[in-house]
PDB file of N, CA and C in Angstrom:
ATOM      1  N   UNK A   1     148.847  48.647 190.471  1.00  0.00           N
ATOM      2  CA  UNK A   1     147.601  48.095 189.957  1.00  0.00           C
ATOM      3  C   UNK A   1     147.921  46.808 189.207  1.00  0.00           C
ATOM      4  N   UNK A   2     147.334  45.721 189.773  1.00  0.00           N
ATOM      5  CA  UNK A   2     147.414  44.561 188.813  1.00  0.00           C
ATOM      6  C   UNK A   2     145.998  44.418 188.407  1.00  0.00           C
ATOM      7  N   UNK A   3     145.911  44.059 186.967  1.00  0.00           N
ATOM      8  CA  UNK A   3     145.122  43.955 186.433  1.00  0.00           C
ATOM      9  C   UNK A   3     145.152  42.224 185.304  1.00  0.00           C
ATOM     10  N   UNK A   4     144.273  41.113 185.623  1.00  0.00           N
ATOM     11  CA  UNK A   4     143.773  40.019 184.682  1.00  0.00           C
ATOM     12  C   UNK A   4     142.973  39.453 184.073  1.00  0.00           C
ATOM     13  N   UNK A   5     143.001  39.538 182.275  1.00  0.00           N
ATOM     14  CA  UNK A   5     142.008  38.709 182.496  1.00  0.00           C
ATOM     15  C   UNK A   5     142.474  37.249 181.550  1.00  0.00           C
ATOM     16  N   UNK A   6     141.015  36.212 182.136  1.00  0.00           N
ATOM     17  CA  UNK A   6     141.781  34.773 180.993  1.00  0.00           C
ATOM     18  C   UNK A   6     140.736  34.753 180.321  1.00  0.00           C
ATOM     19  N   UNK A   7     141.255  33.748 179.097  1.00  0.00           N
ATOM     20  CA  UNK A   7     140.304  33.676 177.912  1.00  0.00           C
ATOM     21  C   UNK A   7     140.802  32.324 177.598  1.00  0.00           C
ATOM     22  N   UNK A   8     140.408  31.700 177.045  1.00  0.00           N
ATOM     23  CA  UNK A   8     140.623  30.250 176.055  1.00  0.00           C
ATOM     24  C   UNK A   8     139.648  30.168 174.956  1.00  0.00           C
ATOM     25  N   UNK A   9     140.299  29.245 173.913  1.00  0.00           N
ATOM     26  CA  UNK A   9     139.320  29.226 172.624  1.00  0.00           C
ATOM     27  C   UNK A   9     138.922  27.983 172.787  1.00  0.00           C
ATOM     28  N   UNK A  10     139.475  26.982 173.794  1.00  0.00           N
ATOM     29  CA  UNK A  10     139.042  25.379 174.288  1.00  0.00           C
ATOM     30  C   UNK A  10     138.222  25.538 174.917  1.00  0.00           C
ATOM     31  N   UNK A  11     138.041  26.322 176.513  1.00  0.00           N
ATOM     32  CA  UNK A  11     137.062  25.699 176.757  1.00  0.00           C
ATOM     33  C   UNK A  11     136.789  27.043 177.530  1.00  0.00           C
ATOM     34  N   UNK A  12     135.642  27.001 179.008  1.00  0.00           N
ATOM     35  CA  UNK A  12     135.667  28.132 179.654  1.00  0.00           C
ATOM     36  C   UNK A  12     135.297  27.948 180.910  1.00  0.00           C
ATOM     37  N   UNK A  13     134.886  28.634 181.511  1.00  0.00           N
ATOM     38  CA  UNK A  13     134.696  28.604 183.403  1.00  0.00           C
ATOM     39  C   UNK A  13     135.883  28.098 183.764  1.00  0.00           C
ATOM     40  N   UNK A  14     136.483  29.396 183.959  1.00  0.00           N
ATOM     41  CA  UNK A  14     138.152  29.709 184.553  1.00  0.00           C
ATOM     42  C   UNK A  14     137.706  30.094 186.213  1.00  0.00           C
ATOM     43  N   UNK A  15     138.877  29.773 186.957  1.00  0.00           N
ATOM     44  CA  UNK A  15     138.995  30.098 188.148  1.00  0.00           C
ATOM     45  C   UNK A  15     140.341  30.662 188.278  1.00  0.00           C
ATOM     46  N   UNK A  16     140.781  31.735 189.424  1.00  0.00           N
ATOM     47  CA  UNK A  16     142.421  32.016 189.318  1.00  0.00           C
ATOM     48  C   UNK A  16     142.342  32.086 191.179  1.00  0.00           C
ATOM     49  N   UNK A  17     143.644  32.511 191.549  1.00  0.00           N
ATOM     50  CA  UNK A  17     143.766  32.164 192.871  1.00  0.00           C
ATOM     51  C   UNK A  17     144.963  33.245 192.966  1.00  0.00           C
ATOM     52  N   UNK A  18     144.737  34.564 193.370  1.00  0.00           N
ATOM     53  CA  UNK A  18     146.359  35.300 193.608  1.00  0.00           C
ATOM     54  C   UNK A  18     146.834  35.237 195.064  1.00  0.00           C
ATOM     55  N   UNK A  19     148.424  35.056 194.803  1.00  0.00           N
ATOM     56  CA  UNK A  19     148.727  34.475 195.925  1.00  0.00           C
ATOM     57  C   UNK A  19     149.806  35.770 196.414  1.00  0.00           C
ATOM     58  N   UNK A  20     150.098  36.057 197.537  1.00  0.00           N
ATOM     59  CA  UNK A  20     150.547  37.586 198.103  1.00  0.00           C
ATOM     60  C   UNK A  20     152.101  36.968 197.921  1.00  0.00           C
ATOM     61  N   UNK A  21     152.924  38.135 198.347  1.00  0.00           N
ATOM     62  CA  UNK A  21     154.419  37.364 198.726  1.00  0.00           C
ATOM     63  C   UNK A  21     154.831  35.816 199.606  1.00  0.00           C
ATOM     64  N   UNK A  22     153.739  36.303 200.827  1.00  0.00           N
ATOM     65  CA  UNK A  22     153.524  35.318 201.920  1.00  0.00           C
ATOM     66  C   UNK A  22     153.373  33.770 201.784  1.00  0.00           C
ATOM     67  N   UNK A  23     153.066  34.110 199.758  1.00  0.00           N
ATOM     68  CA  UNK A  23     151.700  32.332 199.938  1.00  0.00           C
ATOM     69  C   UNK A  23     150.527  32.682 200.016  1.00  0.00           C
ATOM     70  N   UNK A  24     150.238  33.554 201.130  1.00  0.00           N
ATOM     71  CA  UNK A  24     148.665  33.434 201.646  1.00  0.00           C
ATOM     72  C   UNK A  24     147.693  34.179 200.490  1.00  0.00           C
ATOM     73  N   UNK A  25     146.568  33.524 200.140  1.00  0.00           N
ATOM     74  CA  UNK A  25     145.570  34.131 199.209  1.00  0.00           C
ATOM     75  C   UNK A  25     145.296  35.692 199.380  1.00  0.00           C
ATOM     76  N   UNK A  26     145.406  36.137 198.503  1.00  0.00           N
ATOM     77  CA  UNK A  26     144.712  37.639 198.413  1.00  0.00           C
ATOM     78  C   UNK A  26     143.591  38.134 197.920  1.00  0.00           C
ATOM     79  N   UNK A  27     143.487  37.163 196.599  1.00  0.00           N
ATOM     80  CA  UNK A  27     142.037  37.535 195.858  1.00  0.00           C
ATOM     81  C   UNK A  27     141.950  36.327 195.111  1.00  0.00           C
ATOM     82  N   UNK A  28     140.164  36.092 194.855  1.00  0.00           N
ATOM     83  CA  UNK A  28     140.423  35.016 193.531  1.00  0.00           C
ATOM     84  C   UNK A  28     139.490  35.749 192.847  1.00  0.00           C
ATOM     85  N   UNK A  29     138.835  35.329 191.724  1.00  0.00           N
ATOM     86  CA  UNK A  29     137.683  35.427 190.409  1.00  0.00           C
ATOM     87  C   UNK A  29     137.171  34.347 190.117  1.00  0.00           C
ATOM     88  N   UNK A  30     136.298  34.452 190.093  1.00  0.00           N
ATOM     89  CA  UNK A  30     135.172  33.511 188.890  1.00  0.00           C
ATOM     90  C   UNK A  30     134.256  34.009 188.563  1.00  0.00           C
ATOM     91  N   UNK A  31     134.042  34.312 186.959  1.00  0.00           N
ATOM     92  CA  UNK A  31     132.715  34.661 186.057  1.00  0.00           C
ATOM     93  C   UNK A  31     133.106  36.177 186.326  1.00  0.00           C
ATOM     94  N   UNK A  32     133.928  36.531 186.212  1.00  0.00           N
ATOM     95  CA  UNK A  32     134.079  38.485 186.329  1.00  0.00           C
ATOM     96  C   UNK A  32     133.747  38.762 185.177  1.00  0.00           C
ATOM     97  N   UNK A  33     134.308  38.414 183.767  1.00  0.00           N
ATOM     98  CA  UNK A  33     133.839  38.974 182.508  1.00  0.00           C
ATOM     99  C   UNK A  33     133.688  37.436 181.968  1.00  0.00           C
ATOM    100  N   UNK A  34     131.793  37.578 181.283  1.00  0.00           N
ATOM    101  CA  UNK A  34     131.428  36.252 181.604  1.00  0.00           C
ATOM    102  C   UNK A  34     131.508  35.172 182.472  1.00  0.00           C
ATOM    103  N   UNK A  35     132.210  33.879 181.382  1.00  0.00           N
ATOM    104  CA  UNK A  35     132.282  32.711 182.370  1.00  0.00           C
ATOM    105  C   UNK A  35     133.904  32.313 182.603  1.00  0.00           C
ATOM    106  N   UNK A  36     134.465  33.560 182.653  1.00  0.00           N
ATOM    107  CA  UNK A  36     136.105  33.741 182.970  1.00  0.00           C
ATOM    108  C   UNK A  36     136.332  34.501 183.848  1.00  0.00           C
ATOM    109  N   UNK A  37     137.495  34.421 184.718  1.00  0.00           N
ATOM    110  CA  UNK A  37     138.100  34.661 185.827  1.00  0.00           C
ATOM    111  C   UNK A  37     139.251  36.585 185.360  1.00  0.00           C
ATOM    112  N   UNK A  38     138.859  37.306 185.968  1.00  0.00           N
ATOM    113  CA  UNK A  38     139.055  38.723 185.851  1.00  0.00           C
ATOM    114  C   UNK A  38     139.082  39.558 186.989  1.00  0.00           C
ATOM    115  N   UNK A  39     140.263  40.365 186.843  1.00  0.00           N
ATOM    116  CA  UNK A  39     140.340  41.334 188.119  1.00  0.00           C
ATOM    117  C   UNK A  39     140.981  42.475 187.909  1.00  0.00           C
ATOM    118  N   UNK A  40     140.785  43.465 188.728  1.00  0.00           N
ATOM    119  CA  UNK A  40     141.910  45.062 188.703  1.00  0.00           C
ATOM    120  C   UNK A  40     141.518  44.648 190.428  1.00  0.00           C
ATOM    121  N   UNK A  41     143.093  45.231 190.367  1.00  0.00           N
ATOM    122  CA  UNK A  41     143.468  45.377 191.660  1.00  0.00           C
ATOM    123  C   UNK A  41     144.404  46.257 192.192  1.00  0.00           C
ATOM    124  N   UNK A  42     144.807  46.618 193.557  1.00  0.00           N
ATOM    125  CA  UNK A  42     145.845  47.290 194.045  1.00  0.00           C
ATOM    126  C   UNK A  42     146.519  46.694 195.019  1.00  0.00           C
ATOM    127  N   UNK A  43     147.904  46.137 195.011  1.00  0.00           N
ATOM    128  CA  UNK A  43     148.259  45.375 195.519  1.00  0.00           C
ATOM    129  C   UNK A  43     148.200  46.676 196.635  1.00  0.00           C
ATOM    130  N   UNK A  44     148.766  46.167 197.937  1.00  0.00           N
ATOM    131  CA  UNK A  44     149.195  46.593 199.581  1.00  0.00           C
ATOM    132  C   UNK A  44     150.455  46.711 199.070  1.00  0.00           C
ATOM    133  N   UNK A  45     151.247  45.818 198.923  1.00  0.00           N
ATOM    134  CA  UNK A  45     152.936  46.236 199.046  1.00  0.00           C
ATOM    135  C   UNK A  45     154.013  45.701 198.013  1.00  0.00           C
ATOM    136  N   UNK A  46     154.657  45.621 197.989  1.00  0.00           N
ATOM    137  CA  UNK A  46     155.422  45.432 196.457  1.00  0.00           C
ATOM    138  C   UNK A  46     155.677  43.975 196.747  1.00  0.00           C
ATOM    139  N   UNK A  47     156.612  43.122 196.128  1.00  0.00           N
ATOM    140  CA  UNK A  47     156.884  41.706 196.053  1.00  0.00           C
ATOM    141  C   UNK A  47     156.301  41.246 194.902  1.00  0.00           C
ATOM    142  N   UNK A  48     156.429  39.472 194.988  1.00  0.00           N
ATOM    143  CA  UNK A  48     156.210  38.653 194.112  1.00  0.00           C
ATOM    144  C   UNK A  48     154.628  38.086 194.648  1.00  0.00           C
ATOM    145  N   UNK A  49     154.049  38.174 193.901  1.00  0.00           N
ATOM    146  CA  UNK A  49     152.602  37.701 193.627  1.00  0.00           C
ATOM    147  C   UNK A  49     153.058  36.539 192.559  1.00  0.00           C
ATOM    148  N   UNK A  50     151.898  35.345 193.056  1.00  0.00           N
ATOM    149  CA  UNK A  50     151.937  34.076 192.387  1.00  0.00           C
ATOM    150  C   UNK A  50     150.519  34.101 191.675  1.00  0.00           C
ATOM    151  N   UNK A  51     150.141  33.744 190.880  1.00  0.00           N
ATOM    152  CA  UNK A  51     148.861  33.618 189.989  1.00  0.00           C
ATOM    153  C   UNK A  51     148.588  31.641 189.703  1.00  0.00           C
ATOM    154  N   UNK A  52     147.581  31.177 190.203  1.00  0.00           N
ATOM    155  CA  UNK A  52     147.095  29.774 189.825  1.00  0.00           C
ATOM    156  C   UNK A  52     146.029  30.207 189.326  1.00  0.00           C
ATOM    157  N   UNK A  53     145.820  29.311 188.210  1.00  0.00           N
ATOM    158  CA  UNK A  53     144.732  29.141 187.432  1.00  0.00           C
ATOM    159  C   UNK A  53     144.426  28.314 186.630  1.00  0.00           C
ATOM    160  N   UNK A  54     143.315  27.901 186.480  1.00  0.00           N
ATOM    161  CA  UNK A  54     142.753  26.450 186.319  1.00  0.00           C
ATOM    162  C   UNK A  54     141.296  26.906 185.577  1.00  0.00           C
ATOM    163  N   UNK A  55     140.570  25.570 185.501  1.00  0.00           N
ATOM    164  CA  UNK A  55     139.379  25.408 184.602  1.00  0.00           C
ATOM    165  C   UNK A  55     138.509  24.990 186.122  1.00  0.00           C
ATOM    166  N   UNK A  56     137.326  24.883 185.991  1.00  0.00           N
ATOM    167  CA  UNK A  56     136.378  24.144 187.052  1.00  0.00           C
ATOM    168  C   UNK A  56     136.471  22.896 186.814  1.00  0.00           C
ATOM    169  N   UNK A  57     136.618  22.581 185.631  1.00  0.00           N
ATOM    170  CA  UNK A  57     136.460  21.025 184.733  1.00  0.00           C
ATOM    171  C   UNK A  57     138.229  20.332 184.802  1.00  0.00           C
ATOM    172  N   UNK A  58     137.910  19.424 186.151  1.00  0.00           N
ATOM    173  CA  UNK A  58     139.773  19.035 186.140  1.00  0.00           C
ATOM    174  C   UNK A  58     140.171  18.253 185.030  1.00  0.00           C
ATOM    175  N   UNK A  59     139.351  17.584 184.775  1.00  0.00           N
ATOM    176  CA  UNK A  59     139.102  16.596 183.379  1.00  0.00           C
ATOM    177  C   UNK A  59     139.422  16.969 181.986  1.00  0.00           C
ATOM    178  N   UNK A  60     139.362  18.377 182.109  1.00  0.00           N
ATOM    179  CA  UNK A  60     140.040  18.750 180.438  1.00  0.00           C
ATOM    180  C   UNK A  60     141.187  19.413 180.138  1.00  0.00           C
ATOM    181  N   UNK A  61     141.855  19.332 178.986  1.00  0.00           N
ATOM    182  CA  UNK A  61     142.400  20.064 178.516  1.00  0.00           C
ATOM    183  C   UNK A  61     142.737  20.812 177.819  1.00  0.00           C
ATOM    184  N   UNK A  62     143.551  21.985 177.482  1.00  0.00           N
ATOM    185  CA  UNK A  62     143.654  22.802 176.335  1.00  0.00           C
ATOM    186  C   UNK A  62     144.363  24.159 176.585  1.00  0.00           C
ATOM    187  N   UNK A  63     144.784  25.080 176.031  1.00  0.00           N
ATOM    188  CA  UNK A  63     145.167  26.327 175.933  1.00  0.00           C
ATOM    189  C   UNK A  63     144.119  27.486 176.478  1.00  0.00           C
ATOM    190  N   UNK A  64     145.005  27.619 178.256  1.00  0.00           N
ATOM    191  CA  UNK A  64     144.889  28.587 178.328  1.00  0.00           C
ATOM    192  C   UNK A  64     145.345  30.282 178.725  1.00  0.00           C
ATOM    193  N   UNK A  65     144.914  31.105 178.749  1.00  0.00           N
ATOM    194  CA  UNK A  65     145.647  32.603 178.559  1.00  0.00           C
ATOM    195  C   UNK A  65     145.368  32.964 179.889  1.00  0.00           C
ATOM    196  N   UNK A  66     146.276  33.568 180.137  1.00  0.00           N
ATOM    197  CA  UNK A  66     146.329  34.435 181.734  1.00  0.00           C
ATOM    198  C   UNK A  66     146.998  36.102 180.781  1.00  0.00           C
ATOM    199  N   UNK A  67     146.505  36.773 180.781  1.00  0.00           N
ATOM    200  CA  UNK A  67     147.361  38.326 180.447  1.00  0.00           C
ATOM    201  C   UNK A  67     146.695  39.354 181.281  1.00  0.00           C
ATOM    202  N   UNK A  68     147.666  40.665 180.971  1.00  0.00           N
ATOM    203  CA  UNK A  68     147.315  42.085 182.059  1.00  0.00           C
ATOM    204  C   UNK A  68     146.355  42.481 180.686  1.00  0.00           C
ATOM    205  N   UNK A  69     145.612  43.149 181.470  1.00  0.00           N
ATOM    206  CA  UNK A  69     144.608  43.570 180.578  1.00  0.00           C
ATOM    207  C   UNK A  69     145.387  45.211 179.873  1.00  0.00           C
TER     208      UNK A  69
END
């Protein structure tokens, strides 16, 4: 079970992008809890999963949190 969620105290409307062993996308989020990017999941098979995550707003910056819930 992987489980994420993000939060920031800068800014908000998070997007994330999980990426399988392969590279190839597996799941994304937007607005799961609120206007942040959140998931539970069950991966298929063991390996390295990659996590991207970003703001909608490419233009800003600031601190943000990716953690397992």
């Amino acid at each position: 079970m992987i489980s994420i969620t993000t939060s920031s105290h800068d800014y908000w409307d998070t997007i994330l992008l999980l990426l399988d062993p392969n590279g190839v996308p597996a799941l994304s989020s937007d607005d799961a809890w609120k206007y942040f990017a959140a998931f539970d999941w069950v991966a298929p098979s063991n390996g390295t999963y990659r996590l991207r995550v970003a703001f909608f707003e490419g233009v800003i910056t600031g601190t943000l949190r990716a953690a397992r819930k």
